[in-house]
Protein backbone atom coordinates (compact mmCIF):
# COMPACT_ATOMS: atom_id res chain seq x y z
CA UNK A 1 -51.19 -88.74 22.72
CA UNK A 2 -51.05 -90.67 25.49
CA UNK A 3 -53.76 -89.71 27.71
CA UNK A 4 -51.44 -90.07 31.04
CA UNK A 5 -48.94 -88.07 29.91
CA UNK A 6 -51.17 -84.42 31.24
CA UNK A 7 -50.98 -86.08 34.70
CA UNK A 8 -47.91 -86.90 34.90
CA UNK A 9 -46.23 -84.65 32.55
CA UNK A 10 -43.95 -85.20 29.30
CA UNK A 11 -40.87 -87.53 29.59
CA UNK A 12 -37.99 -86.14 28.06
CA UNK A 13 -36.17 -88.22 25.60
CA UNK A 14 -33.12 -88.28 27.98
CA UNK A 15 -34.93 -89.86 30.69
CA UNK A 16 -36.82 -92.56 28.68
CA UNK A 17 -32.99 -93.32 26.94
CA UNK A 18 -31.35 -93.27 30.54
CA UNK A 19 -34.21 -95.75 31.83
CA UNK A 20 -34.01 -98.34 28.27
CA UNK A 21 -30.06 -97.99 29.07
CA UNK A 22 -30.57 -99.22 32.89
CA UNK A 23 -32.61 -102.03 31.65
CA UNK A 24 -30.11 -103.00 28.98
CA UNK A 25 -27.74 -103.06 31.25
CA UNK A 26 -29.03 -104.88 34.18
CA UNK A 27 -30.40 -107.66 32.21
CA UNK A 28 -27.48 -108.25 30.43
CA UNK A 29 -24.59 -107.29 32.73
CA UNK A 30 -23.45 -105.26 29.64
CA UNK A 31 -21.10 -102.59 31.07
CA UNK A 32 -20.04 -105.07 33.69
CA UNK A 33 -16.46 -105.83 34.51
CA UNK A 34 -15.97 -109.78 34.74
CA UNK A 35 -12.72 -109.25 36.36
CA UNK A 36 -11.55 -108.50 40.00
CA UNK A 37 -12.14 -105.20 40.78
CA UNK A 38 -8.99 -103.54 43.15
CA UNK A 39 -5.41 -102.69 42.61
CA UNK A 40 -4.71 -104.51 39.63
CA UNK A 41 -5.99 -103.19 37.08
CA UNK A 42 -9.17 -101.83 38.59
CA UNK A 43 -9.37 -98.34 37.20
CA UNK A 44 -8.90 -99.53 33.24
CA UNK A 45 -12.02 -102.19 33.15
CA UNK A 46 -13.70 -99.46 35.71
CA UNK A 47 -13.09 -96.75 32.65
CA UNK A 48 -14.01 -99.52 30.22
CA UNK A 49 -17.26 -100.17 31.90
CA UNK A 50 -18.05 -96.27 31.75
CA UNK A 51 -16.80 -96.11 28.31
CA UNK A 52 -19.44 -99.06 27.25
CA UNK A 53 -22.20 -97.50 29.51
CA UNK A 54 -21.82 -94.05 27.42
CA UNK A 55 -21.70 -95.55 23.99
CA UNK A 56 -25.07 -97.70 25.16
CA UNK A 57 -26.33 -94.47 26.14
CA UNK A 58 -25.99 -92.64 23.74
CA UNK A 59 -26.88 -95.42 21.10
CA UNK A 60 -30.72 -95.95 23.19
CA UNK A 61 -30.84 -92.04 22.61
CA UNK A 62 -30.26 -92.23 18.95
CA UNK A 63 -33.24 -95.13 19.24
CA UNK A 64 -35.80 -93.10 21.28
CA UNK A 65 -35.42 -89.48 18.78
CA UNK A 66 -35.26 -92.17 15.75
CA UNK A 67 -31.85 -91.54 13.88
CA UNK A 68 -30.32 -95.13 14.31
């Protein structure tokens, strides 16, 4: 047990897979539209973005309560 975690309190698995997700993301621009954003065709890559985001979500959640 980490000795820390009476201080602080327990993470929940949620929050540990939300921050491995952010991180994920922001170092690999995963998620990220490499298109112009706007008129054309902004809300389909903006849906596509969230779609990716959710699936890398919910794949770092499957990671941190070990089913992969």
């Amino acid at each position: 047990m980490d000795p820390l975690s009476g201080m602080f309190g327990a993470r929940r698995n949620e929050d540990i897979a939300l921050d491995l997700m952010k991180f994920i993301a922001a170092t690999t621009g995963y998620g990220k539209s490499t298109g112009p954003a706007g008129f054309q065709g902004g809300a389909s890559k903006a849906e596509d973005d969230t779609a990716q985001l959710l699936e890398l979500y919910t794949r770092c959640l499957a990671t941190v309560n070990g089913k992969k």
